[in-house]
C-alpha atoms as a PDB file:
ATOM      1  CA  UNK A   1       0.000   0.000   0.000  1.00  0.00           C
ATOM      2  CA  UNK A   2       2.841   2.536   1.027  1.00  0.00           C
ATOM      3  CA  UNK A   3       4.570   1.608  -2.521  1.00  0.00           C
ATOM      4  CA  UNK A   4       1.521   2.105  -4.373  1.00  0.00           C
ATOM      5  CA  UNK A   5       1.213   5.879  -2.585  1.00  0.00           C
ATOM      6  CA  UNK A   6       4.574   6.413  -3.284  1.00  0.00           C
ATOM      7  CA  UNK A   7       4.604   5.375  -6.925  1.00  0.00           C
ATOM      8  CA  UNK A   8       1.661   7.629  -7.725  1.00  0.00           C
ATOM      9  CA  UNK A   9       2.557  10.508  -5.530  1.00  0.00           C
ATOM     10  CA  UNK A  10       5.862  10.512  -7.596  1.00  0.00           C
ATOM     11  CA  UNK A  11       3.643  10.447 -10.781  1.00  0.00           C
ATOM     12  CA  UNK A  12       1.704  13.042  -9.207  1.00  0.00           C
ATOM     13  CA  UNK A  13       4.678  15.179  -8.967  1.00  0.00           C
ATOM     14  CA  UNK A  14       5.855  14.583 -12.309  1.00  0.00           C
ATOM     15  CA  UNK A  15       2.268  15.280 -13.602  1.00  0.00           C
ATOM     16  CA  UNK A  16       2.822  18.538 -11.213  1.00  0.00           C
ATOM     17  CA  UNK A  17       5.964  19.921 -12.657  1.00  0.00           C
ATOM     18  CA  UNK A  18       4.248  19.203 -16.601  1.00  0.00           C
ATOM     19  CA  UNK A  19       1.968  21.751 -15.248  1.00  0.00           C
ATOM     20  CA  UNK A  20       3.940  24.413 -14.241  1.00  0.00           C
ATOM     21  CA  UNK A  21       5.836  24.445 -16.830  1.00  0.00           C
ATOM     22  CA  UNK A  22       2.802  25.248 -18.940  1.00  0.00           C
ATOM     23  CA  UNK A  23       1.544  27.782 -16.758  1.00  0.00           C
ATOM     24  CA  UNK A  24       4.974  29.429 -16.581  1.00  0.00           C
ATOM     25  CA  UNK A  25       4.946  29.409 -20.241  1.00  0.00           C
ATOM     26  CA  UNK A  26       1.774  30.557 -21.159  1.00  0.00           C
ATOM     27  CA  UNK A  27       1.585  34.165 -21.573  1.00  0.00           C
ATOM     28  CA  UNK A  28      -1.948  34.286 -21.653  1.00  0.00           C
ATOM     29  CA  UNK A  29      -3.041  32.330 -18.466  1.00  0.00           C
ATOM     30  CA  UNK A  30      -4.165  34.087 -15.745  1.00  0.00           C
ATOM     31  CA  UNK A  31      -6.824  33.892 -12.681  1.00  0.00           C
ATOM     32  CA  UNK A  32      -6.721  36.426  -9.764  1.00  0.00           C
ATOM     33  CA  UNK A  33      -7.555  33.906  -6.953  1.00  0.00           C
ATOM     34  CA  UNK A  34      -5.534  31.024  -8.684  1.00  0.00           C
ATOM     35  CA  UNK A  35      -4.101  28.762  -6.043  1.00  0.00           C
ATOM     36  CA  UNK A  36      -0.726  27.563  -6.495  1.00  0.00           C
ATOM     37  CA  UNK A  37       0.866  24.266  -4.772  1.00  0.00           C
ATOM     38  CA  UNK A  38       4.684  24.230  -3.835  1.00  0.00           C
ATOM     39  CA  UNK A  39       6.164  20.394  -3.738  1.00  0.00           C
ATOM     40  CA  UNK A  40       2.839  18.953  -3.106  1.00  0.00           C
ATOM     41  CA  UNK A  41       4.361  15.376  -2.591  1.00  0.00           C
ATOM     42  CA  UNK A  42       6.984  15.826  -0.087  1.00  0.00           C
ATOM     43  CA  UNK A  43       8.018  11.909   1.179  1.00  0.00           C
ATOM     44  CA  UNK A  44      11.565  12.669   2.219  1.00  0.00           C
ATOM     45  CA  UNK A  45      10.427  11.794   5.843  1.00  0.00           C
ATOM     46  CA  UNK A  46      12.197  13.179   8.117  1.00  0.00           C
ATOM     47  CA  UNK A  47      12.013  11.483  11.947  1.00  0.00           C
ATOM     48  CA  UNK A  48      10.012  13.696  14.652  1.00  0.00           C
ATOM     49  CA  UNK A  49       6.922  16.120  14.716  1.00  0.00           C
ATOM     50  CA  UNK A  50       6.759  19.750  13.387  1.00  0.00           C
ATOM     51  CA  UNK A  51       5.448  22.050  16.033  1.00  0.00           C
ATOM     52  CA  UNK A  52       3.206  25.411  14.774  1.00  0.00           C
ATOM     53  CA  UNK A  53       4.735  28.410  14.196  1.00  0.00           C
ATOM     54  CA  UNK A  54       1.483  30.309  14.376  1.00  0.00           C
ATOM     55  CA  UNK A  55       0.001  28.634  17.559  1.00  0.00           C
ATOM     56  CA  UNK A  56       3.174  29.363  19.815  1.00  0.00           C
ATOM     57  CA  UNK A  57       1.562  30.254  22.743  1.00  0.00           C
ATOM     58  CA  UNK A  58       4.598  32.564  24.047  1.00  0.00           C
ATOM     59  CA  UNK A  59       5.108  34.768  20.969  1.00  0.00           C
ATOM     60  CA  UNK A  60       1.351  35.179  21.153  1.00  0.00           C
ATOM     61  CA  UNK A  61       1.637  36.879  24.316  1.00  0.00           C
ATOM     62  CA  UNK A  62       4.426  38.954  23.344  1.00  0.00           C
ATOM     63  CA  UNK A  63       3.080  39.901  20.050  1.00  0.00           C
ATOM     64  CA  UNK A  64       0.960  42.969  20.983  1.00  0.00           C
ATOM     65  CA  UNK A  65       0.218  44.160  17.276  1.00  0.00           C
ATOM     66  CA  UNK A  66      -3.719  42.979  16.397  1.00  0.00           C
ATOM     67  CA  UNK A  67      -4.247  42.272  12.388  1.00  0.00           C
ATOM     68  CA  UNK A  68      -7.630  43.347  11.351  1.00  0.00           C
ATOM     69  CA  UNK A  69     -10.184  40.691  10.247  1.00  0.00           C
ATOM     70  CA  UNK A  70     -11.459  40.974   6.944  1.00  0.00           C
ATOM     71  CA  UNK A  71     -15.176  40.727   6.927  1.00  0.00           C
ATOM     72  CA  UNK A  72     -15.798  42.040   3.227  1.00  0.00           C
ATOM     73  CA  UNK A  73     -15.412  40.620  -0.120  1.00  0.00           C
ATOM     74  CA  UNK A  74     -16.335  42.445  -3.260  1.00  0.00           C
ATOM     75  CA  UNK A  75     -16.959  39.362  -4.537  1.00  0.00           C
ATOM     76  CA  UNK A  76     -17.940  35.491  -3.231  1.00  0.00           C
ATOM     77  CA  UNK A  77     -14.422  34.106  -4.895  1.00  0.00           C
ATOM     78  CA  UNK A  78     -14.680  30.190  -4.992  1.00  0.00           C
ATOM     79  CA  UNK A  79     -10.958  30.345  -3.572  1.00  0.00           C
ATOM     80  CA  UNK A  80     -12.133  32.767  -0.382  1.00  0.00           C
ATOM     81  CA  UNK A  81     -11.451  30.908   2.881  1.00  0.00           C
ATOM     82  CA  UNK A  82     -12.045  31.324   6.038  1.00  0.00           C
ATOM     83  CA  UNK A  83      -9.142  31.520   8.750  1.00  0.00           C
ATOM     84  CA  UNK A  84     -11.132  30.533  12.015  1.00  0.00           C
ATOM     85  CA  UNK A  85      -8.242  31.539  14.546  1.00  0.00           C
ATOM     86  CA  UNK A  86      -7.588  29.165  18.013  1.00  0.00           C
ATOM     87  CA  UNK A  87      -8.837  31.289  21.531  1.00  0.00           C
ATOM     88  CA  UNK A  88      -5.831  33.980  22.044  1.00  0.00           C
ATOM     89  CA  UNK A  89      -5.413  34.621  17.967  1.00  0.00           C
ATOM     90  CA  UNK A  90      -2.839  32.878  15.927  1.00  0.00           C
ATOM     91  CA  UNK A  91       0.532  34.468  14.733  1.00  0.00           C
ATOM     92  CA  UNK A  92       0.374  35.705  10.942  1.00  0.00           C
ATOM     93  CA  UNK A  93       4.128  36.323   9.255  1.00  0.00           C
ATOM     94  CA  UNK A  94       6.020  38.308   6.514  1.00  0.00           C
ATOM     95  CA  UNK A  95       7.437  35.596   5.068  1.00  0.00           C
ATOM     96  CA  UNK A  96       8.037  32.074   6.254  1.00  0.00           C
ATOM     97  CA  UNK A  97      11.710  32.669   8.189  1.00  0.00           C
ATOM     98  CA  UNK A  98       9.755  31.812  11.200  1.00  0.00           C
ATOM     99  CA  UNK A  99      12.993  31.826  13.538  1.00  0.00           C
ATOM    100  CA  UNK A 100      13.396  35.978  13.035  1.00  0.00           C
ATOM    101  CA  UNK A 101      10.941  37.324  15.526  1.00  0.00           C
ATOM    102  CA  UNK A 102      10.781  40.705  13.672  1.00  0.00           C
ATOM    103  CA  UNK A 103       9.478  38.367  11.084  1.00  0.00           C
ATOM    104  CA  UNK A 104       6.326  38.347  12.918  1.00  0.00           C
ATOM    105  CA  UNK A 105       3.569  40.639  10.862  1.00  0.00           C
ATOM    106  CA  UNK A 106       0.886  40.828  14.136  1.00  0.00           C
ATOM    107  CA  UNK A 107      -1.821  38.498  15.224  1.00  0.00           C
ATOM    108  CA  UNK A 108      -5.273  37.267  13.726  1.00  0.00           C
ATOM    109  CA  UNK A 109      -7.598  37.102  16.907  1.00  0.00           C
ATOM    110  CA  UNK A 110     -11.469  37.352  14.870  1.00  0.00           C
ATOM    111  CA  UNK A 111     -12.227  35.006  12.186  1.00  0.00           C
ATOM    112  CA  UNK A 112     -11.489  36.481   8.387  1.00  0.00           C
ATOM    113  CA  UNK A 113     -11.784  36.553   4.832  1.00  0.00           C
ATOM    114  CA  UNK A 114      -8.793  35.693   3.101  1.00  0.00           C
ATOM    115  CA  UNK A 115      -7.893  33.716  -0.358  1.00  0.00           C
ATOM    116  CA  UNK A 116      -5.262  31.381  -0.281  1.00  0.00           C
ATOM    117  CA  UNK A 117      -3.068  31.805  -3.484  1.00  0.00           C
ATOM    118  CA  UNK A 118       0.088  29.407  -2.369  1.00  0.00           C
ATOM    119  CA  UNK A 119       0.291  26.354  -0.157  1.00  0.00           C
ATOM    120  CA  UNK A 120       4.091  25.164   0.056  1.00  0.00           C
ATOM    121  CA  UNK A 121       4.166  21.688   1.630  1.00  0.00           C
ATOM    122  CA  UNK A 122       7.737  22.052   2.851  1.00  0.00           C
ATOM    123  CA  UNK A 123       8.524  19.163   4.907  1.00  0.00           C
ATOM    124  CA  UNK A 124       6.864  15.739   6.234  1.00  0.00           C
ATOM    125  CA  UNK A 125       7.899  14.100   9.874  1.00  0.00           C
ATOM    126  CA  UNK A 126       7.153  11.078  11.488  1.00  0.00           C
ATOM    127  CA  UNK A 127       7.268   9.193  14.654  1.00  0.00           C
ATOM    128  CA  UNK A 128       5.899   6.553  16.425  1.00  0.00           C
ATOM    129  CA  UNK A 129       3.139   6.872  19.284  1.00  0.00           C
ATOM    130  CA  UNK A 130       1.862   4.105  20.933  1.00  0.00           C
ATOM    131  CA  UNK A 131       3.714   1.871  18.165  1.00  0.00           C
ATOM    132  CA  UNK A 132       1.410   3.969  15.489  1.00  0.00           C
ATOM    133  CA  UNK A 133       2.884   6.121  12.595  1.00  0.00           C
ATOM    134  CA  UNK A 134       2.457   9.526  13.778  1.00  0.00           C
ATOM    135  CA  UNK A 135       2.853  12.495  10.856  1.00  0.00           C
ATOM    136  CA  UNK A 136       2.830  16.489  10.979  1.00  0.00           C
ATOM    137  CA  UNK A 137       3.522  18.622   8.558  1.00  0.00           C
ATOM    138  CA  UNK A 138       5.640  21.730   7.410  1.00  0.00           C
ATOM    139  CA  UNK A 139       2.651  23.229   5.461  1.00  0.00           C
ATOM    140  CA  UNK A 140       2.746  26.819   5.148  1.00  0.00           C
ATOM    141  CA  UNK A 141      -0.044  29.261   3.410  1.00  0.00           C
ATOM    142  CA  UNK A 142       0.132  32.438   1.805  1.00  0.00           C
ATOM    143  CA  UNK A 143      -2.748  34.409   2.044  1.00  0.00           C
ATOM    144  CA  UNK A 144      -3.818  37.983   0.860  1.00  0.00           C
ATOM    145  CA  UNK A 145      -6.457  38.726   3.685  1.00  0.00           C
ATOM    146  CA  UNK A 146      -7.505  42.459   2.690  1.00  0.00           C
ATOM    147  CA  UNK A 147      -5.054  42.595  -0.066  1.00  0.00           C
ATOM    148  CA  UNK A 148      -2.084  42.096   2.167  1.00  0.00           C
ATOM    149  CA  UNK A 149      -0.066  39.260   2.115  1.00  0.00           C
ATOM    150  CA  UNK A 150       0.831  37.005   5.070  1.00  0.00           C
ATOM    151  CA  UNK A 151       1.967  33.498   6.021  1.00  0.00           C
ATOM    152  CA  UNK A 152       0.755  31.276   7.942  1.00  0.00           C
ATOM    153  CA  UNK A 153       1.085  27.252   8.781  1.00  0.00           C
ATOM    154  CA  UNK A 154      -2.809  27.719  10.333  1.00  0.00           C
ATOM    155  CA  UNK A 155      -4.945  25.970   8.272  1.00  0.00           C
ATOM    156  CA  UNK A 156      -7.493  28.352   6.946  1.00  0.00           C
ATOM    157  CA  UNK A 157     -11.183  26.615   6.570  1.00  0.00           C
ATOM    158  CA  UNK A 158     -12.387  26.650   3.196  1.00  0.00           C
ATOM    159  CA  UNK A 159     -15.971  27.690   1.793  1.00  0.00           C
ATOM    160  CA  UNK A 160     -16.380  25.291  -1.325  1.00  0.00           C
ATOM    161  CA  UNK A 161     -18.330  22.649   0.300  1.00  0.00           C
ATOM    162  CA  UNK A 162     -21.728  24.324  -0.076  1.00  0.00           C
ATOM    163  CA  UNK A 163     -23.313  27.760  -0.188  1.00  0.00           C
ATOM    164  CA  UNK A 164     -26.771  28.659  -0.484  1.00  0.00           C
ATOM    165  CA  UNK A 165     -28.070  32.218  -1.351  1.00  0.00           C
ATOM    166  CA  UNK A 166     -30.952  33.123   1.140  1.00  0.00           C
ATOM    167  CA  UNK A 167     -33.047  35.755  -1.471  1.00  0.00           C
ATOM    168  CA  UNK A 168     -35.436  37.067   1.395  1.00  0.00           C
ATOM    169  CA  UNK A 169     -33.284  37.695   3.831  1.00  0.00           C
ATOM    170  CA  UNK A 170     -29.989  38.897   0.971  1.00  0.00           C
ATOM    171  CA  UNK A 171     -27.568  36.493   2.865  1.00  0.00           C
ATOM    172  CA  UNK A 172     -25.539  33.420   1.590  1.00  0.00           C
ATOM    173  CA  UNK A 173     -25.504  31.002   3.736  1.00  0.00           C
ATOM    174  CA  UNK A 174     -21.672  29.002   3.625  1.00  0.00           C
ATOM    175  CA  UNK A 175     -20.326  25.687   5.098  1.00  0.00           C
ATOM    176  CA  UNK A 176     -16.926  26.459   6.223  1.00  0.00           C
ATOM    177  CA  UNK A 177     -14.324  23.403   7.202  1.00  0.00           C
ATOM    178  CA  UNK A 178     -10.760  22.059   7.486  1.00  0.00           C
ATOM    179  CA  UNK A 179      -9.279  19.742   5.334  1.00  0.00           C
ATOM    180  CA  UNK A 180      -7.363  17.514   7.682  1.00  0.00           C
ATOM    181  CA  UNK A 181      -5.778  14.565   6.218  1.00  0.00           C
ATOM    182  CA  UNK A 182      -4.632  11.397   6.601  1.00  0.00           C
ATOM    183  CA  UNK A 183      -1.053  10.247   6.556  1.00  0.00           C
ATOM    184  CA  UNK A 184       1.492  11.482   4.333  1.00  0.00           C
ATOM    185  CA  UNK A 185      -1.405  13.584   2.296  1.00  0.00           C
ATOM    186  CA  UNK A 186      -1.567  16.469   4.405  1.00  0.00           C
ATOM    187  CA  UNK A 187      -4.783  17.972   2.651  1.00  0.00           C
ATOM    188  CA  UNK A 188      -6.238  15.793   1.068  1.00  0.00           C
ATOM    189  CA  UNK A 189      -9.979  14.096   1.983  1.00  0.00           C
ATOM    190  CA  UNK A 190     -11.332  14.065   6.044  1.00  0.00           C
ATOM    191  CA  UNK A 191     -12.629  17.612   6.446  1.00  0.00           C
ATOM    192  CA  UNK A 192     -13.430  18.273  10.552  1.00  0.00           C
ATOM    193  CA  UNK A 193     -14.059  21.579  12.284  1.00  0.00           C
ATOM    194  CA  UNK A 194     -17.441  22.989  11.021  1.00  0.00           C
ATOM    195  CA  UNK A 195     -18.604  26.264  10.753  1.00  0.00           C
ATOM    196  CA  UNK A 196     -21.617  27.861   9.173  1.00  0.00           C
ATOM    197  CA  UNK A 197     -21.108  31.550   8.281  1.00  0.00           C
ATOM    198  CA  UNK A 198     -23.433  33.135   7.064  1.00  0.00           C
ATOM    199  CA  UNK A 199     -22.894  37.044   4.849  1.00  0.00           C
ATOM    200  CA  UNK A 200     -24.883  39.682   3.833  1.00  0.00           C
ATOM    201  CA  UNK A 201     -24.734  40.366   0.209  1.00  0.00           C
ATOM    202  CA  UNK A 202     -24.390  44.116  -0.368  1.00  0.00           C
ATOM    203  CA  UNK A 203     -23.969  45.222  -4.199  1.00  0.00           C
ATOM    204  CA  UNK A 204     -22.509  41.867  -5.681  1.00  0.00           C
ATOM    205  CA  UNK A 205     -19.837  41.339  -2.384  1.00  0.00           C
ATOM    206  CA  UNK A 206     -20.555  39.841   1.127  1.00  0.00           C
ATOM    207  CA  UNK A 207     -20.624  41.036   4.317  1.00  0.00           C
ATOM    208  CA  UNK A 208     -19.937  38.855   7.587  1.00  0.00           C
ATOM    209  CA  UNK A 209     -23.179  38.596   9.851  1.00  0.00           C
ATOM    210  CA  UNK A 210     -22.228  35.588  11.457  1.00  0.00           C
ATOM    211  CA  UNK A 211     -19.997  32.790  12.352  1.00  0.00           C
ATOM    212  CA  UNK A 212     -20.587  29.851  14.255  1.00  0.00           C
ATOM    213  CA  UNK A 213     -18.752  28.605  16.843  1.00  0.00           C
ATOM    214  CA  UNK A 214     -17.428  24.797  16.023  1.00  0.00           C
ATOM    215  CA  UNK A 215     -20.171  22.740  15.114  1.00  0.00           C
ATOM    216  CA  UNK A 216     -21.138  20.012  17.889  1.00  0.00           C
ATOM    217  CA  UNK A 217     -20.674  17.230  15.166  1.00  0.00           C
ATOM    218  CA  UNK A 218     -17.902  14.575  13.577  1.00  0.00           C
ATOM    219  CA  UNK A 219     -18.120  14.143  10.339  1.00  0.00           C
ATOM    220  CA  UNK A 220     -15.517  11.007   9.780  1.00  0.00           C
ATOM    221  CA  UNK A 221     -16.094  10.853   6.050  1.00  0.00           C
ATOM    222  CA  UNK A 222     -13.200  10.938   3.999  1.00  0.00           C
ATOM    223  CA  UNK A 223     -14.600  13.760   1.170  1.00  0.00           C
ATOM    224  CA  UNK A 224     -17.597  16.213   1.716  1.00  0.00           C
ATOM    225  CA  UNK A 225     -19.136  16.726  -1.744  1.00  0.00           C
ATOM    226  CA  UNK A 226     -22.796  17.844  -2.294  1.00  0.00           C
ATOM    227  CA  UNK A 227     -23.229  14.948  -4.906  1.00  0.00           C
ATOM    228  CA  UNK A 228     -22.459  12.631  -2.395  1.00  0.00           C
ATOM    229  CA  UNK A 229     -26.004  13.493  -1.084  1.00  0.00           C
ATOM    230  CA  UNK A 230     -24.383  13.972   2.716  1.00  0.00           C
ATOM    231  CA  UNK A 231     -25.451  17.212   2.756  1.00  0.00           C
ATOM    232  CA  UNK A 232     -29.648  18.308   3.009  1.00  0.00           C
ATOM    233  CA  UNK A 233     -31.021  21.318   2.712  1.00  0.00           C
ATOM    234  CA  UNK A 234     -34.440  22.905   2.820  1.00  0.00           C
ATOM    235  CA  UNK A 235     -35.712  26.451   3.031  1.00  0.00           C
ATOM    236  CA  UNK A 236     -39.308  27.267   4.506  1.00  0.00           C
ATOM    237  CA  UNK A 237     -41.030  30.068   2.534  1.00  0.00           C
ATOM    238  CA  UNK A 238     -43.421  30.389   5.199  1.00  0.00           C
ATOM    239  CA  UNK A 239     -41.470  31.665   8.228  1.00  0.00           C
ATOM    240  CA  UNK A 240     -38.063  31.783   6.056  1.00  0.00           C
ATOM    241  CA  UNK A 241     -35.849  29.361   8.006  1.00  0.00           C
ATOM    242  CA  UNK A 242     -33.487  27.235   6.364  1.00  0.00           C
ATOM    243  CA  UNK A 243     -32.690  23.787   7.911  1.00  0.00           C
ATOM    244  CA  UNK A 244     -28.820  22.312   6.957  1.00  0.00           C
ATOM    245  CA  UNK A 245     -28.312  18.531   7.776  1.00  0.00           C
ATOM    246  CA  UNK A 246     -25.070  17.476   7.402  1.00  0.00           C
ATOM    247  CA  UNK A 247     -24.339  13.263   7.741  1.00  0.00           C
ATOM    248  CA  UNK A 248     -21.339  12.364   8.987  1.00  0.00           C
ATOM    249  CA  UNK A 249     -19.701   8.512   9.265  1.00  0.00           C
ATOM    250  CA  UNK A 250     -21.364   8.453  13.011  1.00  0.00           C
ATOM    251  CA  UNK A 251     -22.577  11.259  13.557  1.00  0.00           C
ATOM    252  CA  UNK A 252     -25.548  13.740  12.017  1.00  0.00           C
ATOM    253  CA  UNK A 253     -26.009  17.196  12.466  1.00  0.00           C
ATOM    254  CA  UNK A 254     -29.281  19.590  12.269  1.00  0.00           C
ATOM    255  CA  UNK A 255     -29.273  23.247  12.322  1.00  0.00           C
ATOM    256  CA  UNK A 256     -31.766  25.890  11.725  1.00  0.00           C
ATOM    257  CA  UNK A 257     -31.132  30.048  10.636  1.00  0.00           C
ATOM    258  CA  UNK A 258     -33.553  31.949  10.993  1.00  0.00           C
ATOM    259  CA  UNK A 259     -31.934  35.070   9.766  1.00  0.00           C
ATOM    260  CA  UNK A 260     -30.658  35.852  12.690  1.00  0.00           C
ATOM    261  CA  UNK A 261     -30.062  32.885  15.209  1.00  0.00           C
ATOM    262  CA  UNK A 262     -28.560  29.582  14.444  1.00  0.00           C
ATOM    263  CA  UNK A 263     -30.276  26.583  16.423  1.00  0.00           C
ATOM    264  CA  UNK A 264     -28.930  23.422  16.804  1.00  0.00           C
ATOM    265  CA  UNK A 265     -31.502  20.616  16.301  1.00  0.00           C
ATOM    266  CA  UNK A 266     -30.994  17.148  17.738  1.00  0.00           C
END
């Protein structure tokens, strides 16, 4: 099995480099929001664990500089994200020299808006725990998050699961999650760590009017995809509610907006 993954994540990468070299080539290509990968199959394991740069929980309390959230979009990009920081903020950098403390650019403590352009998968460990292969990742993300650029090795939530334009009440209605990962594939499959957030829309952009805390709920599945029928959806014209069900490997989980209030349903 682990010679299969590594046969086709070297095919993968050699599929990957084709690529850029047609991008780079291409005068004419061109996307605002496109999102680029750096060495997305890393497997020169190295032995150990990689701890956060952007979770340290000493910088954090030195760092007194607060970045600003963004909470508008001019536009719902399918590459916006969400970056849903940890309770105390998380560390956002100029570049990824995360030894230089004047590297440091401030700290995210609200949730935000941002669009991930660049994801560099840097560096895979590994040890054992409890006789089990235990992995962590160098993966670092640049994000623009009001037009300025930062780094971070936070992984941002991402809004492409499902969205659902609320006419009456001139919301969109967004499923926001992490893509966690299993073994050496750092992002790929097992999204955890729901949130709904929910926008106004104001003259073709988007507005935050609310973000959940983490949903009470495990999903367990390895891909969330709304033509895997997992997630159910159903909007009441009569008192304008709009019920989300979301079914997980184990778990299930109901929720009701109102416009205003999100309810949890059991």
């Amino acid at each position: 099995m682990i010679l299969h993954r590594l046969m086709a994540a070297r095919m993968a990468r050699f599929v990957f480099c084709l690529i850029s070299m047609f991008v780079a080539g291409s005068g004419a290509f061109h996307a605002s929001a496109q999102k680029f990968v750096v060495a997305p199959f890393n497997f020169n394991i190295q032995s150990g664990s990689y701890t956060p740069a952007s979770t340290d929980v000493k910088a954090l309390a030195e760092v007194k500089t607060e970045i600003p959230a963004q909470t508008f979009a001019a536009k719902p990009d399918p590459d916006l994200s969400l970056i849903y920081p940890q309770p105390g903020g998380i560390l956002l950098f100029k570049s990824m020299k995360r030894a230089n403390p004047a590297n440091v650019a401030g700290k995210l403590v609200a949730p935000s808006l941002a669009i991930v352009d660049t994801i560099f998968h840097n560096q895979v460990y590994n040890q054992q725990v409890n006789g089990q292969d235990s992995f962590t990742f160098d993966l670092w993300y640049s994000v623009l998050i009001d037009g300025k650029r930062y780094y971070t090795d936070f992984r941002p939530h991402n809004l492409e699961a499902f969205r659902y334009p609320l006419v009456f009440h001139k919301q969109l209605f967004m499923l926001a999650c992490q893509v966690t990962g299993y073994e050496v594939y750092a992002d790929k499959g097992y999204p955890e760590h729901f949130h709904i957030a929910v926008f106004d829309m104001q003259n073709g952009g988007i507005k935050t009017r609310f973000i959940s805390e983490e949903l009470p709920f495990h999903y367990g599945n390895e891909f969330l995809d709304e033509s895997d029928n997992v997630i159910k959806s159903q909007y009441n014209e009569k008192d304008h509610t709009f019920r989300i069900e979301i079914e997980g490997l184990n778990e299930t989980y109901k929720g009701v907006w109102d416009g205003k209030v999100l309810k949890h349903l059991k």
